[in-house]
C-alpha atoms as a PDB file:
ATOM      1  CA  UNK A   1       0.000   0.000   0.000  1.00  0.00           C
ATOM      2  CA  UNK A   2       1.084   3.808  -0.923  1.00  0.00           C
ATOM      3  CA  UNK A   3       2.709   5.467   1.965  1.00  0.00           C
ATOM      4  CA  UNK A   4       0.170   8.378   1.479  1.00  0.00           C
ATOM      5  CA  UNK A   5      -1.277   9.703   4.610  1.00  0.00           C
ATOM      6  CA  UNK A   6      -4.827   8.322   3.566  1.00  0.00           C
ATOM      7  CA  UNK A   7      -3.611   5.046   3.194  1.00  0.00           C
ATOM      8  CA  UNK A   8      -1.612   5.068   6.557  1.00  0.00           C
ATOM      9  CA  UNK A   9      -4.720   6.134   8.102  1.00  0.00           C
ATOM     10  CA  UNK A  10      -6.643   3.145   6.634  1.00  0.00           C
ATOM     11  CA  UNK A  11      -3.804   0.608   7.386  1.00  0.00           C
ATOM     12  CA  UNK A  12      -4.173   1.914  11.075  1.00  0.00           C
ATOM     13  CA  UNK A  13      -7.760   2.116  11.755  1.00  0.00           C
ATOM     14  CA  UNK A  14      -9.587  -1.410  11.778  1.00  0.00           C
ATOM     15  CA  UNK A  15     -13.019   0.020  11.884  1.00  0.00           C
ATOM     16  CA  UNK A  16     -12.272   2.147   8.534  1.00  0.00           C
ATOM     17  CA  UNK A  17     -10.834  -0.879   6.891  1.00  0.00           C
ATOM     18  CA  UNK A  18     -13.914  -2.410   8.158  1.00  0.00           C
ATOM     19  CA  UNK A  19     -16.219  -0.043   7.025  1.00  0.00           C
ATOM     20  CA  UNK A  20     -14.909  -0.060   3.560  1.00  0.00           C
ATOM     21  CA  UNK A  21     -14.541  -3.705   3.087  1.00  0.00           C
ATOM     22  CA  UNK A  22     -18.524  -4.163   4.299  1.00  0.00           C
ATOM     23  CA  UNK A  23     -19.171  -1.543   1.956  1.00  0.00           C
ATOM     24  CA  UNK A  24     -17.797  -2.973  -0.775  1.00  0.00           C
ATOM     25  CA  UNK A  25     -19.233  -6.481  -0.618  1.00  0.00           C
ATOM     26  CA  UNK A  26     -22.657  -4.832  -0.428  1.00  0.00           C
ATOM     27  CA  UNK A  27     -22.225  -3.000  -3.870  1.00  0.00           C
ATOM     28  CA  UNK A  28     -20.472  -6.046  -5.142  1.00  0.00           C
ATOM     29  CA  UNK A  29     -23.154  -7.971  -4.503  1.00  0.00           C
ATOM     30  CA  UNK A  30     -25.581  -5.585  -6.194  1.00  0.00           C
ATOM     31  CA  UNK A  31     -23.662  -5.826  -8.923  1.00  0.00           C
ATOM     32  CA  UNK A  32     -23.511  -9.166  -8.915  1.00  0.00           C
ATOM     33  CA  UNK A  33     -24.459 -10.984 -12.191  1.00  0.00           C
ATOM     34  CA  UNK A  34     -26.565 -13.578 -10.240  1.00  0.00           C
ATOM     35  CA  UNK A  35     -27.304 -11.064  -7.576  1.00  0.00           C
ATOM     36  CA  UNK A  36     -31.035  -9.779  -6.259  1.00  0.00           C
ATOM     37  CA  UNK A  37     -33.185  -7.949  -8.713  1.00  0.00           C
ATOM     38  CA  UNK A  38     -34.724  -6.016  -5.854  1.00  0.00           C
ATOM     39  CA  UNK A  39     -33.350  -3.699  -3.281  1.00  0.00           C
ATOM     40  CA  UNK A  40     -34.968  -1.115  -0.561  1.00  0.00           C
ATOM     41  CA  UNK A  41     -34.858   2.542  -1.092  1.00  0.00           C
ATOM     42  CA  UNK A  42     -36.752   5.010   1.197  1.00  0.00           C
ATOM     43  CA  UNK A  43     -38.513   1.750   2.452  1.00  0.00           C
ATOM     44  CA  UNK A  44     -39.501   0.380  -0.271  1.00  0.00           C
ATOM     45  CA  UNK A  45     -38.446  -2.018  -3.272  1.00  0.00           C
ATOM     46  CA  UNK A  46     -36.705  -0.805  -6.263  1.00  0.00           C
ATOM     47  CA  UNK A  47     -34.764  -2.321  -8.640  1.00  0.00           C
ATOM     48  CA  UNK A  48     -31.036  -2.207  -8.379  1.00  0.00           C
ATOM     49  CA  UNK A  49     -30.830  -0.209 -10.917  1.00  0.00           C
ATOM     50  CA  UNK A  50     -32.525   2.501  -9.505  1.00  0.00           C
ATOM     51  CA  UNK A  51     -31.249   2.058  -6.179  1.00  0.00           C
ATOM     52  CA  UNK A  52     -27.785   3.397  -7.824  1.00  0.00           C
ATOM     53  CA  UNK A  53     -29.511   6.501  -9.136  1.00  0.00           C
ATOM     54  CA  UNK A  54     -30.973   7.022  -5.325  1.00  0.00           C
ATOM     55  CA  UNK A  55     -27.497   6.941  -4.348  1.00  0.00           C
ATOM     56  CA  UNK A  56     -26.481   9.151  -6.748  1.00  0.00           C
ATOM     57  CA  UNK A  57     -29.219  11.516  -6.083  1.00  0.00           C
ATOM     58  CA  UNK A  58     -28.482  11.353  -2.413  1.00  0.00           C
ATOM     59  CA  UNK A  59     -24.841  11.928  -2.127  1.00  0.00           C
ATOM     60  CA  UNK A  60     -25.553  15.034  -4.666  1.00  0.00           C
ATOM     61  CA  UNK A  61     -27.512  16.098  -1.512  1.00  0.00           C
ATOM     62  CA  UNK A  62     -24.895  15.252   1.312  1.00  0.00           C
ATOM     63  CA  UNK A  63     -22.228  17.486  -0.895  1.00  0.00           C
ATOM     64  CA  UNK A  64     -24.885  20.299  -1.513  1.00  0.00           C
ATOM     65  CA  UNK A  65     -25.594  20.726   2.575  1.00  0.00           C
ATOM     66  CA  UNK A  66     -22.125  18.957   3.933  1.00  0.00           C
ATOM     67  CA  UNK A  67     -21.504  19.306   6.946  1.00  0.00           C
ATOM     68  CA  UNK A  68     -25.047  18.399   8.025  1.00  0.00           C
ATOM     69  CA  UNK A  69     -24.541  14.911   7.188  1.00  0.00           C
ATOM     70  CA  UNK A  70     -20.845  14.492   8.867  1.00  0.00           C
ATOM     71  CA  UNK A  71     -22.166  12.182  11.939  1.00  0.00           C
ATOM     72  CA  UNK A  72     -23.650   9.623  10.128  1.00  0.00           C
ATOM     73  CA  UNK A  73     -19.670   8.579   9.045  1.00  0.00           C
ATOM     74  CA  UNK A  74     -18.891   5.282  10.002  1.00  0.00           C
ATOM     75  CA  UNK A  75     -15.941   6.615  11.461  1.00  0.00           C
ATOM     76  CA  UNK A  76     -13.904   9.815  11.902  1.00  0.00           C
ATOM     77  CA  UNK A  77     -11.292   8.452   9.120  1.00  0.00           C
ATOM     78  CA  UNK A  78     -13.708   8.662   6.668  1.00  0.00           C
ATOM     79  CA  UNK A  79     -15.373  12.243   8.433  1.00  0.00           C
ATOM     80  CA  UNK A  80     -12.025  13.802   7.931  1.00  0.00           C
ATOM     81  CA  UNK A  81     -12.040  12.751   4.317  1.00  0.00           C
ATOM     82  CA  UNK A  82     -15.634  13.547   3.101  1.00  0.00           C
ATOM     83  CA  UNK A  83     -14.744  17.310   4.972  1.00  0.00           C
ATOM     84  CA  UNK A  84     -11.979  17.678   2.408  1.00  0.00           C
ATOM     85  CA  UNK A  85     -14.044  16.912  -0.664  1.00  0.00           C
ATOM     86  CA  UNK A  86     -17.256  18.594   0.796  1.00  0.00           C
ATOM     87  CA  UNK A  87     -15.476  21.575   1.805  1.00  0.00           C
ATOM     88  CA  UNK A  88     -14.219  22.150  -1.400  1.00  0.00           C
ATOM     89  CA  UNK A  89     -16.962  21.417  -3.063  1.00  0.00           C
ATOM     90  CA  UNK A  90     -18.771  24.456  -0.786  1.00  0.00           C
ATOM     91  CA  UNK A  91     -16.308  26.845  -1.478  1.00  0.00           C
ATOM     92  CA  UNK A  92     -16.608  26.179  -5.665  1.00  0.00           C
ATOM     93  CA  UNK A  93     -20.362  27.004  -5.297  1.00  0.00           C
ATOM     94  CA  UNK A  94     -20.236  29.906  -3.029  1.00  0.00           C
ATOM     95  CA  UNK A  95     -17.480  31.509  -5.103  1.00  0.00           C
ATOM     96  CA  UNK A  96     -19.229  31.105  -8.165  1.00  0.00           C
ATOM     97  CA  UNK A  97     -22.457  32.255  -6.863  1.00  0.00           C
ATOM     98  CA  UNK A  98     -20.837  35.737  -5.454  1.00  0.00           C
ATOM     99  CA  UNK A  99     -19.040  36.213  -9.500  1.00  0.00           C
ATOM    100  CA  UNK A 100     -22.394  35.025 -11.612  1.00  0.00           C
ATOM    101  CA  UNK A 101     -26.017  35.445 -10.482  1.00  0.00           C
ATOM    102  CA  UNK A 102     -28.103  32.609 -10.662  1.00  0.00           C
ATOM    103  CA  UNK A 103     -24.939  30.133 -11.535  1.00  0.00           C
ATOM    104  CA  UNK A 104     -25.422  26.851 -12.154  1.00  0.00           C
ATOM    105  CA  UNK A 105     -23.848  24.785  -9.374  1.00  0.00           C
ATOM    106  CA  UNK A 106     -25.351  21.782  -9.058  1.00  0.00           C
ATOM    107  CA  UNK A 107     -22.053  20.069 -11.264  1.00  0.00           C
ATOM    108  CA  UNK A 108     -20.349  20.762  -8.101  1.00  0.00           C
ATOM    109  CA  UNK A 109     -21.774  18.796  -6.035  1.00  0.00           C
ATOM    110  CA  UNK A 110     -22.585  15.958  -8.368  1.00  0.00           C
ATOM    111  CA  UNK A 111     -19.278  15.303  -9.500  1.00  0.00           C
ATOM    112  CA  UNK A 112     -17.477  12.004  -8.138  1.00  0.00           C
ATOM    113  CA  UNK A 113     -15.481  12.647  -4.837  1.00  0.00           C
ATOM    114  CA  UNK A 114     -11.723  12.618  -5.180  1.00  0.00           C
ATOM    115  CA  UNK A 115     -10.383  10.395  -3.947  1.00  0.00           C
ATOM    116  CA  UNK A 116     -11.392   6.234  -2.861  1.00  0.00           C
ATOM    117  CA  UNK A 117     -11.373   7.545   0.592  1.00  0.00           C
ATOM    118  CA  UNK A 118     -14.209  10.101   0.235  1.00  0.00           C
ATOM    119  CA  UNK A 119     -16.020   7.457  -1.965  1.00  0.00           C
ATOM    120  CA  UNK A 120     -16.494   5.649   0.738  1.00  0.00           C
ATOM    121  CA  UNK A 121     -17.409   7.801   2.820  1.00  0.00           C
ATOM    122  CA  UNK A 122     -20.139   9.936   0.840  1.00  0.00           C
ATOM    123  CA  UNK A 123     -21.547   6.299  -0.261  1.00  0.00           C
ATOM    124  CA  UNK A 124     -21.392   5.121   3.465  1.00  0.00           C
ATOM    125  CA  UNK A 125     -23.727   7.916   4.752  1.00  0.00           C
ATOM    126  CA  UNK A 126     -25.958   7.719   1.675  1.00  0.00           C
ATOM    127  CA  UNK A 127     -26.402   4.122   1.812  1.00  0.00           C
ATOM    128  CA  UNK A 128     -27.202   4.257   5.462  1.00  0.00           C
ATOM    129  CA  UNK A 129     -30.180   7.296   4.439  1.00  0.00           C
ATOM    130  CA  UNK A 130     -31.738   5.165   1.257  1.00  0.00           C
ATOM    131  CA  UNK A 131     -31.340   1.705   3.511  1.00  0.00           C
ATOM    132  CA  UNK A 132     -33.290   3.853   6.527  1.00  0.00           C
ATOM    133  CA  UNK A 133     -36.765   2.088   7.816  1.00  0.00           C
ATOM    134  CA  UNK A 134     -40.073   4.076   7.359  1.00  0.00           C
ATOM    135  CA  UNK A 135     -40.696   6.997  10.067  1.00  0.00           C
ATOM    136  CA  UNK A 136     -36.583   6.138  11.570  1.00  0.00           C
ATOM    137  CA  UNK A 137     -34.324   8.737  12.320  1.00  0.00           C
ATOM    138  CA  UNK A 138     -32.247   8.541   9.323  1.00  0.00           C
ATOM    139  CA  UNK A 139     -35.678   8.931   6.853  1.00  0.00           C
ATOM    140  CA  UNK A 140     -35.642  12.411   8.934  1.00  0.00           C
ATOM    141  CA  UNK A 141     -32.037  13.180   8.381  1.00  0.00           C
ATOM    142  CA  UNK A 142     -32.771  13.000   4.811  1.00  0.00           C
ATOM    143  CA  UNK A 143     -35.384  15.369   4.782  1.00  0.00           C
ATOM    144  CA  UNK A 144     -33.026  17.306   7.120  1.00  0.00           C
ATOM    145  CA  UNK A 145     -30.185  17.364   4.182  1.00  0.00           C
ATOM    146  CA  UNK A 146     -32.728  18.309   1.376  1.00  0.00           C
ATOM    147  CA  UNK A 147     -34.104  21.239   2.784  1.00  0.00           C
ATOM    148  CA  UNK A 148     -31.047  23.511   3.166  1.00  0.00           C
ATOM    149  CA  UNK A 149     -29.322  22.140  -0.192  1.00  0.00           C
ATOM    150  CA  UNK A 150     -32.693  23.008  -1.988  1.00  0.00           C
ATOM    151  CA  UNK A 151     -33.382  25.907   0.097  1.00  0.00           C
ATOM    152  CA  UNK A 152     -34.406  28.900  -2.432  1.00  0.00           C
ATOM    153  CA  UNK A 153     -33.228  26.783  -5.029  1.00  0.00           C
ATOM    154  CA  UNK A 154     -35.427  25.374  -6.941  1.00  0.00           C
ATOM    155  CA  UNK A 155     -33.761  24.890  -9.861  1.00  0.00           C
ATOM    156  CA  UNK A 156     -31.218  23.093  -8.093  1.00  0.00           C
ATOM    157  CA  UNK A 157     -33.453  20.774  -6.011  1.00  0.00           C
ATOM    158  CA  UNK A 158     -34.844  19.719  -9.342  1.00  0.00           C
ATOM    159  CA  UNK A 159     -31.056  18.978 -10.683  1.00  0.00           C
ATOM    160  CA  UNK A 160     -29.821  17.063  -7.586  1.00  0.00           C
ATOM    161  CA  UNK A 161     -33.146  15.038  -7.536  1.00  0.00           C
ATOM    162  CA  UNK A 162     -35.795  14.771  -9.969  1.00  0.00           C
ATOM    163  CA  UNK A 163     -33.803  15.275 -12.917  1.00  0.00           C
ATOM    164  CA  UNK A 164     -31.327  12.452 -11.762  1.00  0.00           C
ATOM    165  CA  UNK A 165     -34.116  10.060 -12.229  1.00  0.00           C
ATOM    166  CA  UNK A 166     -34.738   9.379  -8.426  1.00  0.00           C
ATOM    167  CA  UNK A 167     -36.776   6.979  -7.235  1.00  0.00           C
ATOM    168  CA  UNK A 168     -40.722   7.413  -6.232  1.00  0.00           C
ATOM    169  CA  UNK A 169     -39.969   6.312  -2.660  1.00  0.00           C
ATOM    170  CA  UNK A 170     -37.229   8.544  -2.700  1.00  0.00           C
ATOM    171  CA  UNK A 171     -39.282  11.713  -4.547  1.00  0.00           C
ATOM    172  CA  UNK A 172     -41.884  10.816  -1.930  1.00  0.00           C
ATOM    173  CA  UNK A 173     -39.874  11.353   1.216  1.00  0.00           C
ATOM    174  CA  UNK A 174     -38.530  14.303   0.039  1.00  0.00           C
ATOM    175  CA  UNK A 175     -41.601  15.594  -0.672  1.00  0.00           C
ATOM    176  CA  UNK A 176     -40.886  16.389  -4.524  1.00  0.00           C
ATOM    177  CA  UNK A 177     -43.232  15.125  -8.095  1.00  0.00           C
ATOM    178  CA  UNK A 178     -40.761  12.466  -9.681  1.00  0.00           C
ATOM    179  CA  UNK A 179     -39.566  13.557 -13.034  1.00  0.00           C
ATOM    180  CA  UNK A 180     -41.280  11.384 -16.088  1.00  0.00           C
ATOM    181  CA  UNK A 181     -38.738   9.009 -17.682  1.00  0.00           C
ATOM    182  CA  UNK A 182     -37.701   9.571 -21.017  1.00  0.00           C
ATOM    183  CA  UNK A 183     -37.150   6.207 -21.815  1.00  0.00           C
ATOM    184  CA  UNK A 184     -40.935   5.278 -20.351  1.00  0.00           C
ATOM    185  CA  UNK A 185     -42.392   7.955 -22.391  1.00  0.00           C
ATOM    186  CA  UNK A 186     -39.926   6.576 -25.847  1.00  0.00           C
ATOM    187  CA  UNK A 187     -41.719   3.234 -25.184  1.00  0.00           C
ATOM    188  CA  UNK A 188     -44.880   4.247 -24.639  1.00  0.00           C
ATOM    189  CA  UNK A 189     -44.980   6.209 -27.807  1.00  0.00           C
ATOM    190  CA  UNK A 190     -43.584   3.622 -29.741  1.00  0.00           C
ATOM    191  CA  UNK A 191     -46.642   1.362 -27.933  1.00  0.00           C
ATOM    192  CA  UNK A 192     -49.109   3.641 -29.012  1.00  0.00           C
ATOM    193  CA  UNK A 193     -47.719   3.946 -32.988  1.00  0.00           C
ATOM    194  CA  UNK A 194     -47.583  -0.075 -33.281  1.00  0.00           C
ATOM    195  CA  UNK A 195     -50.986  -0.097 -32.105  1.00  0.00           C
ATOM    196  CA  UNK A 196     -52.266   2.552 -34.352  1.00  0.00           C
ATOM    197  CA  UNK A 197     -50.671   0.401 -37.122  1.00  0.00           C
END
């Protein structure tokens, strides 16, 4: 292993190493070939497909109000790590903002973290949100991260969410209309015109 300070901190920290290992075997598994077809989101069953778009959705959220989410780390390691990245990601949108009115920053916060460490991390807390039972603590912490990263936002609530193709349990919690799928309404067209013929 590099000699990198990240890496020392990994190779000294059993709960990290833990933390990403169990992570890993769960999305592994997902991905799985002869894996489940079916996974819960919000509290309900999606496919695994669109459990990966939740996740996308949601870390897009955790970066757009970081620190809020900062706790739910599995450990301070990975804390430390998601700061970096979601400090920086913070600063990009707030200096933009002051030079351009109305800017466009949602790209900030749904680019992919920098480095493995922060992957895990931002994934970590995410997964623990999307994975929460109905009415638990975390289902409110979610709510709690979409309110201040959306707050007078609109356009960028609709970027970080709906427009990422998130889920209806998701869109539900989070009190937003889903955005139609393109690819339903391609089909359905293409239903309705082999019909008509």
């Amino acid at each position: 292993m590099a000699a990198t300070a990240g890496s020392r901190s990994i190779s000294s920290d059993r709960a990290t190493r833990e933390a990403i290992i169990g992570l890993q075997e769960r999305i592994d598994a997902l991905l799985s070939l002869n894996g489940q077809a079916l996974t819960l989101s919000c509290g309900e069953l999606v496919s695994v497909a669109q459990y990966f778009m939740d996740l996308r959705a949601v870390t897009a959220l955790i970066f757009a109000s970081w620190p809020l989410a900062r706790p739910l780390a599995a450990t301070e390691v990975l804390a430390r790590a998601a700061d970096r990245d979601g400090e920086r990601r913070q600063r990009s949108a707030r200096d933009l903002r002051s030079r351009v009115k109305g800017a466009r920053v949602g790209d900030f916060f749904l680019a992919p973290p920098d480095t493995a460490l922060a992957t895990s991390a931002i994934l970590g807390i995410a997964e623990r949100l999307l994975k929460a039972a109905d009415n638990s603590e975390e289902r409110a912490g979610l709510i709690e991260l979409y309110q201040p990263a959306v707050a007078g936002r609109a356009p960028l609530s609709r970027r970080l969410v709906a427009e990422l193709g998130a889920s209806p349990p998701l869109c539900r919690t989070l009190g937003i209309t889903p955005r139609p799928r393109k690819a339903a309404t391609r089909s359905a067209s293409q239903a309705s015109v082999q019909e008509a013929g």
